[in-house]
Protein backbone atom coordinates (compact mmCIF):
# COMPACT_ATOMS: atom_id res chain seq x y z
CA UNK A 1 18.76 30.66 -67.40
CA UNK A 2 17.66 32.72 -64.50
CA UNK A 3 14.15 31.38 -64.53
CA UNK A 4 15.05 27.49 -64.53
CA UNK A 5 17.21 28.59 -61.11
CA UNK A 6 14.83 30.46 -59.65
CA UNK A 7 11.70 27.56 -60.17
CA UNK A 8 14.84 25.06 -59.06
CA UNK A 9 14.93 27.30 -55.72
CA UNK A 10 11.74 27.38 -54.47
CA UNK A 11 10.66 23.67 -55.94
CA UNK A 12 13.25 22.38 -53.91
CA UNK A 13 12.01 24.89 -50.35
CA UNK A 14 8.79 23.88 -50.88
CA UNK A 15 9.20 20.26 -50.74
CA UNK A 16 11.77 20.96 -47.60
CA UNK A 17 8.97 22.67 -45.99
CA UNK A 18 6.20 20.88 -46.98
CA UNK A 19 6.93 17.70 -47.27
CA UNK A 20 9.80 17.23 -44.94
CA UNK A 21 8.82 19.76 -42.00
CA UNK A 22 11.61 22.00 -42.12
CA UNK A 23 10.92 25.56 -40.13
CA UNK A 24 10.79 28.34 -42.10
CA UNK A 25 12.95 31.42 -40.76
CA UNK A 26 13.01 34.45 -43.01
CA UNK A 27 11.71 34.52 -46.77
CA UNK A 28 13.59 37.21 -49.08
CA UNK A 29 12.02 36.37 -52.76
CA UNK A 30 13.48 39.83 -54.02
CA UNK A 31 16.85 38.41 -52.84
CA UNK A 32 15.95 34.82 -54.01
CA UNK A 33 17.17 33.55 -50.33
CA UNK A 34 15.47 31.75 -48.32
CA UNK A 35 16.52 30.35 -44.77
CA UNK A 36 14.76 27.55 -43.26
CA UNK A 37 15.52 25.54 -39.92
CA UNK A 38 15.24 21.49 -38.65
CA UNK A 39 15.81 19.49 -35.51
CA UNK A 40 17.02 15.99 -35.83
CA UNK A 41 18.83 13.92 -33.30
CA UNK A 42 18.91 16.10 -30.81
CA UNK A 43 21.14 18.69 -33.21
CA UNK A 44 19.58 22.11 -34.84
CA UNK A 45 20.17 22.35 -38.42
CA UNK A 46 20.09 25.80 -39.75
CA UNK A 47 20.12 25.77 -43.88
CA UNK A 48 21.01 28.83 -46.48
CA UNK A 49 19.33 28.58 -49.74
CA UNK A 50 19.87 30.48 -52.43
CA UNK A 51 20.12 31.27 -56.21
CA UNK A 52 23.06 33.48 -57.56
CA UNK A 53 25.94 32.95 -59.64
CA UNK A 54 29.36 33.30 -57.85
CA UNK A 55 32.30 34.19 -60.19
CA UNK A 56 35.19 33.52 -58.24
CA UNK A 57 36.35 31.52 -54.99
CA UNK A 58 36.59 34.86 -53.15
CA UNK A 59 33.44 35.80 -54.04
CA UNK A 60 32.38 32.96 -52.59
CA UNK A 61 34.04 33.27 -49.45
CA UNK A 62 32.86 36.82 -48.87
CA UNK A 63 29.17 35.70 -48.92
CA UNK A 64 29.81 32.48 -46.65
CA UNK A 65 31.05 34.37 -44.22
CA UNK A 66 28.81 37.13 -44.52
CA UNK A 67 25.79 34.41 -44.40
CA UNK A 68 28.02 33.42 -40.91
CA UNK A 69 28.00 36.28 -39.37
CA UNK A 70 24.40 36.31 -39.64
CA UNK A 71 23.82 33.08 -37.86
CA UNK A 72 26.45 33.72 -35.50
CA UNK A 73 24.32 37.29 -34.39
CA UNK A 74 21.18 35.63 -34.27
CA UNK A 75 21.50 34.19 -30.60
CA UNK A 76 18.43 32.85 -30.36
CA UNK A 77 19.58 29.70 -33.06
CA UNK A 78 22.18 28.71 -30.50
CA UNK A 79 20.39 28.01 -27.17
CA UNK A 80 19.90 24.66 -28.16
CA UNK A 81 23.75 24.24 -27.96
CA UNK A 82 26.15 23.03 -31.40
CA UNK A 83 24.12 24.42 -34.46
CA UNK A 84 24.94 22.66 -37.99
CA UNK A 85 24.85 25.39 -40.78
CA UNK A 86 24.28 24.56 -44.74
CA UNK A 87 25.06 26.87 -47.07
CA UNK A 88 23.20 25.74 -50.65
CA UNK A 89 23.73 27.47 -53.71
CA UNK A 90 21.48 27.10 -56.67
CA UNK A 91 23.54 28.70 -60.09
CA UNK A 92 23.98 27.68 -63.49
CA UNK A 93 27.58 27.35 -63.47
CA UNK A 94 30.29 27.02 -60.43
CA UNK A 95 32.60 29.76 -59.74
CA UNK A 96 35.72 29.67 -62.06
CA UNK A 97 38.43 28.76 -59.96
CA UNK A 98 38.98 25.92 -57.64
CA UNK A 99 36.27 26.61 -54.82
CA UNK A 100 36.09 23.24 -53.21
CA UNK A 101 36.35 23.40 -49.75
CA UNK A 102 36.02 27.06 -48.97
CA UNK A 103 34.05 26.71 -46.32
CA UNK A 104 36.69 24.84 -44.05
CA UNK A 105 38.00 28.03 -43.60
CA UNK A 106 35.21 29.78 -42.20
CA UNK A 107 33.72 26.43 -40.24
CA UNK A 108 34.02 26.09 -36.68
CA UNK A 109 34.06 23.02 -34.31
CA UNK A 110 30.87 24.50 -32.63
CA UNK A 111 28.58 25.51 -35.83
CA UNK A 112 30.12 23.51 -38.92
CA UNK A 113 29.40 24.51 -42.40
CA UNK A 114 28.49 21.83 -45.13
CA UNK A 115 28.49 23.70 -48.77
CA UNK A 116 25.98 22.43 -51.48
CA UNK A 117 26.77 23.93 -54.84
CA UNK A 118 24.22 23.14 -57.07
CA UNK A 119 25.17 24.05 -60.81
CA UNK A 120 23.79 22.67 -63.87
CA UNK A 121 26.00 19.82 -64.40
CA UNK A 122 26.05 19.02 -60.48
CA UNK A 123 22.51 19.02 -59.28
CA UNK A 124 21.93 16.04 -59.09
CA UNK A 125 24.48 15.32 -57.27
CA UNK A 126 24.86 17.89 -54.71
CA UNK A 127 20.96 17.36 -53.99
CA UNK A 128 21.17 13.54 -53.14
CA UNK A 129 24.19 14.79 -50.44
CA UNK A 130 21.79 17.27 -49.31
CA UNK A 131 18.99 15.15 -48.86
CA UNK A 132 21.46 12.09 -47.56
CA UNK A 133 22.79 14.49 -44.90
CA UNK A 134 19.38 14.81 -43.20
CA UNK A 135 18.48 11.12 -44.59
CA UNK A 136 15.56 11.65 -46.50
CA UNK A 137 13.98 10.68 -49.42
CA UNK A 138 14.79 13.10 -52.98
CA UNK A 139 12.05 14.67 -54.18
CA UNK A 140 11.98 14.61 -58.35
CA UNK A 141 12.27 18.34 -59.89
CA UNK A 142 10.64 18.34 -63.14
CA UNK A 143 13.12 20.62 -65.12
CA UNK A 144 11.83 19.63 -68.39
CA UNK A 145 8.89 22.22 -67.94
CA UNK A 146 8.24 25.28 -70.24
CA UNK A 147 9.21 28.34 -69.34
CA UNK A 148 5.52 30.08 -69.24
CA UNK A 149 4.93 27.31 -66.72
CA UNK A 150 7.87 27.92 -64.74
CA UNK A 151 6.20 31.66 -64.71
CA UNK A 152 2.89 30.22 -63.96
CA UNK A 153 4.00 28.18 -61.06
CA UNK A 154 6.40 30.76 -59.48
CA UNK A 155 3.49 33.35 -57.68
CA UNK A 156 1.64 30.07 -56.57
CA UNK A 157 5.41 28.47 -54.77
CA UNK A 158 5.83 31.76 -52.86
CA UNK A 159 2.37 32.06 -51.78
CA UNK A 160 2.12 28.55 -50.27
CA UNK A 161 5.49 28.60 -48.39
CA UNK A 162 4.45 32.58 -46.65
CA UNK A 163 1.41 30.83 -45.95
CA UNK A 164 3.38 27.72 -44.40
CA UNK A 165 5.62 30.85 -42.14
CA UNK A 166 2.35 31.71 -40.89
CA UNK A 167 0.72 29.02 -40.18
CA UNK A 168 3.48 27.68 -38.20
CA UNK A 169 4.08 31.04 -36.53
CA UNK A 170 0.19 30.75 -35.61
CA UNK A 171 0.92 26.97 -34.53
CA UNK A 172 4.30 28.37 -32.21
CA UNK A 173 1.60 31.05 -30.56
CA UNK A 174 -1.37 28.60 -30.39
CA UNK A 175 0.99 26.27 -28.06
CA UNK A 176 1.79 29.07 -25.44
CA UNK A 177 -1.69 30.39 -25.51
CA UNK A 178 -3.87 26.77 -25.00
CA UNK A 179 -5.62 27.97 -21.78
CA UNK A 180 -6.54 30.31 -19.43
CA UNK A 181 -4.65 30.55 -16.05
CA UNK A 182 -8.04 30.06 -14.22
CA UNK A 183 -6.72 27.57 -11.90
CA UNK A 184 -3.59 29.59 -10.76
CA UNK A 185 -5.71 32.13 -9.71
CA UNK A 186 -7.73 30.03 -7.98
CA UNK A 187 -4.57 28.57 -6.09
CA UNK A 188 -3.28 31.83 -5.36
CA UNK A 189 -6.84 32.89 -3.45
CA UNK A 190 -6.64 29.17 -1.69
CA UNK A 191 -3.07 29.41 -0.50
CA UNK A 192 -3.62 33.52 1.00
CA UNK A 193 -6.88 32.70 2.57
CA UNK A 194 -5.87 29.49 4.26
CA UNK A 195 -3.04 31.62 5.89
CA UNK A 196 -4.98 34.49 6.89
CA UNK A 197 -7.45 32.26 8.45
CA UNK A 198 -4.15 30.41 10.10
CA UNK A 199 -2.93 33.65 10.93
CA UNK A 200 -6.58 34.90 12.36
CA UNK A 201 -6.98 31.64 14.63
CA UNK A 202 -3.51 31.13 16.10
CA UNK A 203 0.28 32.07 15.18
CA UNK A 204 0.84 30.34 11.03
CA UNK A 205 4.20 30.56 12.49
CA UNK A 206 3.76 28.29 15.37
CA UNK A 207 4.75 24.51 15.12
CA UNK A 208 1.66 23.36 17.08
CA UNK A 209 -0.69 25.69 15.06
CA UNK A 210 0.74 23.92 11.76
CA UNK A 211 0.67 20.35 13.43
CA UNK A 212 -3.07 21.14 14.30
CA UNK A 213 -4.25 22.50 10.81
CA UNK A 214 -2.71 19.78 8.62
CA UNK A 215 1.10 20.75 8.34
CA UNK A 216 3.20 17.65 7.25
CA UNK A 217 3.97 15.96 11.10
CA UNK A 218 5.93 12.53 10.49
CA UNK A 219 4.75 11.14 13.35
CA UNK A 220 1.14 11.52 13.06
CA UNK A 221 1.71 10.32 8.74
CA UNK A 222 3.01 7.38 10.47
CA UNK A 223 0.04 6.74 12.53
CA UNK A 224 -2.22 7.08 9.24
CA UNK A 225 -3.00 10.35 8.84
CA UNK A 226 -1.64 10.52 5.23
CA UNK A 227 -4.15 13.40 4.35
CA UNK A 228 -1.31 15.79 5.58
CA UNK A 229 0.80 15.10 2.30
CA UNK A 230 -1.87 17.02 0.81
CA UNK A 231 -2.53 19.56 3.37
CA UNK A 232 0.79 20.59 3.98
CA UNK A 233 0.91 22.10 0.18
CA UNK A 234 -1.78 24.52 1.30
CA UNK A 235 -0.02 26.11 4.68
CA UNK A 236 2.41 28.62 4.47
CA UNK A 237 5.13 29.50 7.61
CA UNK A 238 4.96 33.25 7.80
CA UNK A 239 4.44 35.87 5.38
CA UNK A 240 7.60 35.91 3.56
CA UNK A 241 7.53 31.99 2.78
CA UNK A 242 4.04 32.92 1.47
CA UNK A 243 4.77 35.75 -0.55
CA UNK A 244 7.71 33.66 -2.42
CA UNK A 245 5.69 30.93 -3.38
CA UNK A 246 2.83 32.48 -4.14
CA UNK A 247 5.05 34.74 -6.20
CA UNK A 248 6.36 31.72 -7.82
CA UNK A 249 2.89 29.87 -8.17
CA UNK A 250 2.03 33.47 -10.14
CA UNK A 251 4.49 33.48 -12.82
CA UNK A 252 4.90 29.78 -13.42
CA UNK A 253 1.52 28.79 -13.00
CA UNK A 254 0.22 31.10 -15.61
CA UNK A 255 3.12 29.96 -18.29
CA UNK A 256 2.18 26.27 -17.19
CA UNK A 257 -1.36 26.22 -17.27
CA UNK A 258 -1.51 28.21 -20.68
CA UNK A 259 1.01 25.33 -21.85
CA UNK A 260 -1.29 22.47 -20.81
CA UNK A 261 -4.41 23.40 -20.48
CA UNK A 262 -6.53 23.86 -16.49
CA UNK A 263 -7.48 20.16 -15.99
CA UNK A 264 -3.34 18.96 -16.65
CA UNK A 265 -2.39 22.04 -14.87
CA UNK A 266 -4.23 21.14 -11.98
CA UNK A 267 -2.89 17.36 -12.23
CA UNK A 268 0.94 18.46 -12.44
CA UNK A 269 0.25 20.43 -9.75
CA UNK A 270 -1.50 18.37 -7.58
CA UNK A 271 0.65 15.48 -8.08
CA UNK A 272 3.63 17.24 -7.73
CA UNK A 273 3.25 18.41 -4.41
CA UNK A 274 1.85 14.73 -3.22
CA UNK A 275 5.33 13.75 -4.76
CA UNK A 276 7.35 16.33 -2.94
CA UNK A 277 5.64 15.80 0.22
CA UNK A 278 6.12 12.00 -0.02
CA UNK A 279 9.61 12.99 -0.90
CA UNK A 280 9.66 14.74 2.03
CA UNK A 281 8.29 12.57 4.96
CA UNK A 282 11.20 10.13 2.90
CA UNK A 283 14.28 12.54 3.86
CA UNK A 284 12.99 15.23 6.20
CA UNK A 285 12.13 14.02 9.74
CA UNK A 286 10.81 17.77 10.90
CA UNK A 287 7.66 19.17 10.43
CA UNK A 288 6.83 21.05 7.45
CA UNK A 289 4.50 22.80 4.96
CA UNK A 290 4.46 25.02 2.02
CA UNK A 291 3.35 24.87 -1.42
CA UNK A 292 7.33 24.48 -2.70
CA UNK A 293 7.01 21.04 -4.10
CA UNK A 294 4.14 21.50 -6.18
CA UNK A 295 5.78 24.85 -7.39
CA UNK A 296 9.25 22.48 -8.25
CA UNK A 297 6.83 20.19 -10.12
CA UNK A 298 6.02 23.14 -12.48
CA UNK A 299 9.40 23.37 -12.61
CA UNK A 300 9.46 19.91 -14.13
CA UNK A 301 6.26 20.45 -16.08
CA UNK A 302 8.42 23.47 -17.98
CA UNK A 303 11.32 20.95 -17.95
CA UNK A 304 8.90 18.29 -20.01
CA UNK A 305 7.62 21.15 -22.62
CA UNK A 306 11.88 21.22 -23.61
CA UNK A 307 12.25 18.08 -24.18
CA UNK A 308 9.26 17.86 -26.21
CA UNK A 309 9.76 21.06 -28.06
CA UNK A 310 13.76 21.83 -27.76
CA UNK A 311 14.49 24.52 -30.27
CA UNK A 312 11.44 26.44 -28.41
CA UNK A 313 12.43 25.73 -25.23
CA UNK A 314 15.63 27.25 -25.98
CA UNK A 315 14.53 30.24 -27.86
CA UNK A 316 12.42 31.29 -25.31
CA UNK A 317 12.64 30.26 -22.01
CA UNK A 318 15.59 27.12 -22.08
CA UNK A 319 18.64 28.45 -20.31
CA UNK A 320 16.91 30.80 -17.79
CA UNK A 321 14.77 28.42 -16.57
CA UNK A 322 17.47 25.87 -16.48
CA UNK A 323 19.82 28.78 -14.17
CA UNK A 324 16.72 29.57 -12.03
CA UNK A 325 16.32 25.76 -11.12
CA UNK A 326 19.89 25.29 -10.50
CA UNK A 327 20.23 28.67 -8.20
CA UNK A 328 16.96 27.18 -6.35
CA UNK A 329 18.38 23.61 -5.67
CA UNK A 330 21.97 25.41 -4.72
CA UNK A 331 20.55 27.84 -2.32
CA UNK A 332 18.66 24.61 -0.82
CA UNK A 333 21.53 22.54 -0.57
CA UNK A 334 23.55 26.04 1.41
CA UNK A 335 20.56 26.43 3.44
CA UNK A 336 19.62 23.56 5.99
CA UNK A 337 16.16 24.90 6.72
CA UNK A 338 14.86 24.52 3.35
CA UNK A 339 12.97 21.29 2.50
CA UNK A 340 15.32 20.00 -0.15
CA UNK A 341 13.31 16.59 -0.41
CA UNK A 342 10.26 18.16 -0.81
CA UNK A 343 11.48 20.64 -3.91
CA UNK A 344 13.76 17.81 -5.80
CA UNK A 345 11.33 15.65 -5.05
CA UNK A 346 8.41 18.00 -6.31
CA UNK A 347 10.35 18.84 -9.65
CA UNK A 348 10.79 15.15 -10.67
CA UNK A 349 7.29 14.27 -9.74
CA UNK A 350 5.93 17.45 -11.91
CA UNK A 351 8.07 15.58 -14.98
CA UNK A 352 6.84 12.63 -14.49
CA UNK A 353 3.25 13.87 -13.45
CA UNK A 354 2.94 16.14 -17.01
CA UNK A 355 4.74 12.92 -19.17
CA UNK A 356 1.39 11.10 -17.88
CA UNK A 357 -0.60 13.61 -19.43
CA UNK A 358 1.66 15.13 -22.24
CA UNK A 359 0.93 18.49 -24.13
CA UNK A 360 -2.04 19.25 -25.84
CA UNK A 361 -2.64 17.38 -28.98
CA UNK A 362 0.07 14.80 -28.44
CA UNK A 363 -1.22 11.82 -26.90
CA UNK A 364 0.84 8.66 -26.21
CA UNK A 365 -1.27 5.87 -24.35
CA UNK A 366 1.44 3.82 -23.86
CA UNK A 367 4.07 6.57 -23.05
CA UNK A 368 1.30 7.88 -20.70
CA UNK A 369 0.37 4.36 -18.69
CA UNK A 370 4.13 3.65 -18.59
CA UNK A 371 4.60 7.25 -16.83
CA UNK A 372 1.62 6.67 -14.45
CA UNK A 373 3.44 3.26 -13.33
CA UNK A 374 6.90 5.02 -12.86
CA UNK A 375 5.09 7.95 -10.53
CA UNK A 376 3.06 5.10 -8.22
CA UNK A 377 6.00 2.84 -7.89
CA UNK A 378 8.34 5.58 -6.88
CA UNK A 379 5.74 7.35 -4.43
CA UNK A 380 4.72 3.98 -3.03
CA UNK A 381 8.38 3.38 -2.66
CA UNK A 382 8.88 6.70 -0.76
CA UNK A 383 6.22 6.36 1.31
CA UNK A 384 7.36 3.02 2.37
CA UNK A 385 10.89 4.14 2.87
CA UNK A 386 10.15 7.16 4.81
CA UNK A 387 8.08 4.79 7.03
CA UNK A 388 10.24 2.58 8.31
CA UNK A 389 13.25 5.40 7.99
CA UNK A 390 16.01 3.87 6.42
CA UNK A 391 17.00 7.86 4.94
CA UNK A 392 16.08 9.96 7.95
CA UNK A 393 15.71 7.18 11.33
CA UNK A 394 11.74 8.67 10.88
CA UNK A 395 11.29 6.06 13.64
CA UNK A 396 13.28 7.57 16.47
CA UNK A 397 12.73 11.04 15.19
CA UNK A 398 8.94 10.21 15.69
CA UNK A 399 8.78 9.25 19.06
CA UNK A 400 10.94 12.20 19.90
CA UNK A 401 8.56 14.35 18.80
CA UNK A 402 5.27 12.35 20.01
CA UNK A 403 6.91 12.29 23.18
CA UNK A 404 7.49 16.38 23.52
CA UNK A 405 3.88 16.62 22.45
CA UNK A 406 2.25 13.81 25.21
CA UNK A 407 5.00 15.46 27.58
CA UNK A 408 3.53 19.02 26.99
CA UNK A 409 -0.29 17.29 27.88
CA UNK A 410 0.58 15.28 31.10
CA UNK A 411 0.43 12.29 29.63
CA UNK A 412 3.69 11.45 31.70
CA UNK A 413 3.07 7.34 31.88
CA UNK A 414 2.39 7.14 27.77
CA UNK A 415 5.92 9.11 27.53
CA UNK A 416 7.55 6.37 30.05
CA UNK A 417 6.06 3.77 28.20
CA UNK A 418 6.74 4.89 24.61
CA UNK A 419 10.47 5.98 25.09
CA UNK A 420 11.59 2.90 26.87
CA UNK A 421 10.59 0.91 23.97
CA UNK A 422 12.05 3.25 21.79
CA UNK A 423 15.47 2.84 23.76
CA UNK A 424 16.12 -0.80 22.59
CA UNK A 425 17.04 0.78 19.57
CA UNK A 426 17.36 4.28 19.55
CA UNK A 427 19.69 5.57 16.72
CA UNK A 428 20.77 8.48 17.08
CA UNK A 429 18.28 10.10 19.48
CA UNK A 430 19.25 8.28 22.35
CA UNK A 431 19.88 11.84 24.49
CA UNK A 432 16.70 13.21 22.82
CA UNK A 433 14.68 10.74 24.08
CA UNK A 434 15.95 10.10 27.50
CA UNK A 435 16.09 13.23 28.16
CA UNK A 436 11.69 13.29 27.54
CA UNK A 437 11.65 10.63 29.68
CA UNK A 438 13.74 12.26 32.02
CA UNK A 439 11.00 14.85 32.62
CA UNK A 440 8.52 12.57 32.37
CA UNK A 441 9.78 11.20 35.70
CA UNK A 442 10.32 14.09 37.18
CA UNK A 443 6.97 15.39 37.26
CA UNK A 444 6.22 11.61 38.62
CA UNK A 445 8.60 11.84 41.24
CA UNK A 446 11.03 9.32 40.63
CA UNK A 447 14.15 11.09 40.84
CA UNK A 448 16.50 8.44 41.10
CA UNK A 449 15.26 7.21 37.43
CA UNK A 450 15.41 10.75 35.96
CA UNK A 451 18.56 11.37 37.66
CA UNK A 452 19.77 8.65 35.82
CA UNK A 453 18.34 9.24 32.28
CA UNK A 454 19.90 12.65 32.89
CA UNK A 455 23.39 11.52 33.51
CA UNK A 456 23.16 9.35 30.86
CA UNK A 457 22.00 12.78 28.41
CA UNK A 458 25.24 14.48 29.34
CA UNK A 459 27.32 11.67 28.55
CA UNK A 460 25.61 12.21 25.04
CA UNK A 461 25.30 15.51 24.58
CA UNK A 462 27.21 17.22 27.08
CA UNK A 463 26.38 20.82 25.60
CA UNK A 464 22.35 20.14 26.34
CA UNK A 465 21.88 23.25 28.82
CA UNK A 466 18.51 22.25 29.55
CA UNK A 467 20.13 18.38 30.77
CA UNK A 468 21.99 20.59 33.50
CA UNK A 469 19.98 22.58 34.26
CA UNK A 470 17.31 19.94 35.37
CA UNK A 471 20.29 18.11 37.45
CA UNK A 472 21.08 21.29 38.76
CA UNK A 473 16.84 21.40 40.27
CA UNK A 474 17.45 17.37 41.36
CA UNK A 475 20.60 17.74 42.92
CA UNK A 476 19.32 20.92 45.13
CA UNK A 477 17.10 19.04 46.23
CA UNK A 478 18.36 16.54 47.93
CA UNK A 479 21.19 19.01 49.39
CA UNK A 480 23.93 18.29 47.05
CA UNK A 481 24.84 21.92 46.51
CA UNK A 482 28.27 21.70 45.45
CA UNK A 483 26.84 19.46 42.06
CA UNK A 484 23.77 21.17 42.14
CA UNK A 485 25.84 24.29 41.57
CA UNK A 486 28.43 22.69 38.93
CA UNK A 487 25.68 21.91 36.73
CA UNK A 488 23.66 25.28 36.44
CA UNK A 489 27.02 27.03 35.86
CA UNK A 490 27.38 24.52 32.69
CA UNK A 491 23.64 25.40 31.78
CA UNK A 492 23.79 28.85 32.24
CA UNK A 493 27.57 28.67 30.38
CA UNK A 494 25.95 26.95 27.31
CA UNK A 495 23.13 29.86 27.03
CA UNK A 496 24.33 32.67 28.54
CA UNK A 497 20.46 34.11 27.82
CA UNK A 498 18.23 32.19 29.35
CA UNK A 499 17.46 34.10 32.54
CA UNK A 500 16.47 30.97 34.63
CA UNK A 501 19.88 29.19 34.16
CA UNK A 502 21.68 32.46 35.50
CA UNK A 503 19.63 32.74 38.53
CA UNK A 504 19.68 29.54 39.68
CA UNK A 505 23.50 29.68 39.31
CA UNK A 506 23.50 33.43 41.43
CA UNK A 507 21.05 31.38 43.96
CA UNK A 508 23.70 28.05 44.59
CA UNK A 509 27.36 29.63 44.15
């Protein structure tokens, strides 16, 4: 009877949705259909019920592969990747002809179909393969029920599953709408004041006006001034590097912090940029700032929300996000001035950063300590790393740099003192830092000593213009013209536009 396959129908949804937290997709009670969705194992399960009687096999066929076509045009279903489709039929009797099978026609590798025909004399049956398929306990259909109470019961099983649609449509919106992006804003009026004020002091372009405001400068971390990690994420170099992160920081700040919430916001972004910059000072020996890493880590924070929520991820955000992070790390790895450690580093800190806080209303103590231990062993083990520079010789690197800097404020016996120590084991800035020391004597007076260190450079790096062109000064004068002259023709050879390597070249040939 109609009735008794109609009450089977939505009996059966209801304790699908209900009981075993299957998604409800559309509701069609005029068509008796109803289509409902699950994730399990990592696999979406997309599943067709409904009650009509099919006559014949191609009968059948026609309305499997109509009910195909409509998963196939739905897009959305198949973000996630392989999508598992059941078909379940709810009829008093089974077509007349031999329909078994049928659907291995229509089934693909990608989006299989598994058939449940549930007549009379097979529902039992067919149910229990249902419900073994998705290994869960049957539920026990009273069919021995009137049928005034079927009619009774009907308005009340159609009411409670819309309801269900709508409360978990109201549960879907409720997660992207948690908070308020308060705290991007607040970011975004940090990051463009600090570099107007940069910009209104000094040059926000200029390596010694970053070194002097905070900007992440290995050599001074390694002396203990670790408070740069965290400065750095607040200085921007120029106006365009600004305007991309802080166009960045705009959009995915305001889709992470109305995920999370402000005060796990703030953490995952915090945290992600100590991360990055650790990450950094780990595999990037030259200075550097920029709010990139902590932008990566919301990156990561996104990343987190798909693994938590996969069929959501994908439906809305999943593969774009995943091609925008890709692009990002490409480009970095085409482009050697971008800060690669910092953004890689910055992403994987922001996942593990937001799995020791987790979403809103899902709390994990021990997932969350265990997440907390992974992000202090791996930044202490950075940190320590970068220090003593087994990725990026941070050491030799260091005193380069130091060395420029005490160079630049007269502090010529320091420089002596500081590169000759650093020569017992140099690495490869052996020409870098002779050549400092180099100068360093030469504004002492000992030319012999820089005349040496200089030779030495060219060995190294014969294409160092500014090497030859200093010989060029020594060796003019103490009369040696002819080598005096050899030398700023190599200088002024290896950059044609610096006007003081041509003119001392005019002046000697």
């Amino acid at each position: 009877m109609f009735i008794e396959q109609e009450y089977y129908l939505w009996k059966l949804t209801y304790d699908l949705v209900v009981s075993q937290d299957f998604q409800v997709l559309n509701i069609s009670a005029e068509r008796g259909e109803v289509w409902l969705e699950k994730e399990q194992d990592w696999q979406t399960h997309v599943v067709r019920l409904t009650h009509k009687q099919v006559n014949w096999k191609n009968e059948l066929r026609r309305d499997l592969e109509k009910s195909y076509r409509q998963l196939s045009q739905n897009k959305k279903l198949f973000r996630g990747g392989k999508v598992q489709f059941h078909v379940v039929y709810i009829s008093e009797y089974p077509p007349v002809e031999e329909w078994e099978n049928v659907e291995n026609d229509i089934s693909s590798q990608k989006n299989p179909i598994f058939l449940y025909y549930m007549d009379d004399e097979n529902k039992a049956i067919e149910k229990k393969k249902f419900y073994d398929t998705f290994e869960l306990d049957e539920p026990l259909i009273d069919q021995q029920v009137s049928e005034a109470e079927m009619e009774a019961m009907l308005p009340y099983l159609k009411h409670q599953l819309v309801k269900k649609q709508q409360d978990q449509r109201k549960q879907i919106m409720s997660i992207f709408d948690y908070g308020k992006p308060r705290m991007t804003y607040f970011l975004l009026a940090v990051n463009v004041l600090i570099f107007l004020y940069i910009e209104w002091v000094g040059d926000s372009t200029s390596v010694e006006t970053l070194i002097q405001y905070g900007a992440k400068f290995n050599p001074a971390i390694m002396e203990g001034e670790w408070w740069r990690i965290a400065t750095s994420m607040f200085l921007h170099i120029g106006i365009l590097h600004l305007f991309m992160n802080m166009f960045a920081l705009y959009y995915l700040g305001t889709a992470v912090e109305k995920l999370y919430g402000t005060w796990r916001f703030t953490w995952i972004y915090l945290l992600s940029g100590l991360f990055g910059g650790v990450a950094s000072f780990m595999l990037n020996p030259h200075v550097a700032a920029g709010a990139s890493g902590a932008i990566f880590g919301l990156f990561g924070a996104l990343l987190f929300f798909g693994v938590q929520h996969k069929q959501l991820f994908f439906r809305t955000m999943g593969w774009n996000l995943i091609f925008i992070v890709i692009l990002n790390i490409s480009f970095g790895l085409l482009v050697p001035q971008i800060d690669n450690g910092a953004h890689i580093g910055g992403m994987v800190g922001g996942f593990i950063a937001t799995a020791a806080v987790r979403m809103p209303k899902q709390m994990n103590r021990f997932k969350q300590l265990a997440a907390l231990v992974v992000f202090l062993l791996l930044i202490s083990s950075m940190a320590y790393t970068g220090y003593v520079g087994l990725f990026n010789d941070a050491k030799g690197f260091s005193e380069v740099q130091k060395t420029q800097e005490l160079n630049q404020s007269g502090a010529y016996d320091e420089v002596i003192a500081i590169t000759s120590e650093a020569l017992d084991n140099p690495g490869q800035y052996e020409a870098a830092l002779r050549f400092n020391r180099s100068f360093a004597y030469l504004q002492k007076g000992e030319t012999t000593a820089a005349r040496k260190d200089l030779l030495r450079v060219i060995e190294l790096s014969p294409n160092m213009a500014e090497a030859h062109y200093n010989l060029a000064l020594l060796y003019q004068q103490v009369g040696e013209e002819e080598k005096a002259a050899d030398h700023a023709e190599r200088a002024a050879d290896i950059n044609p536009d610096q006007k003081d390597f041509k003119e001392l070249y005019e002046n000697l040939r």
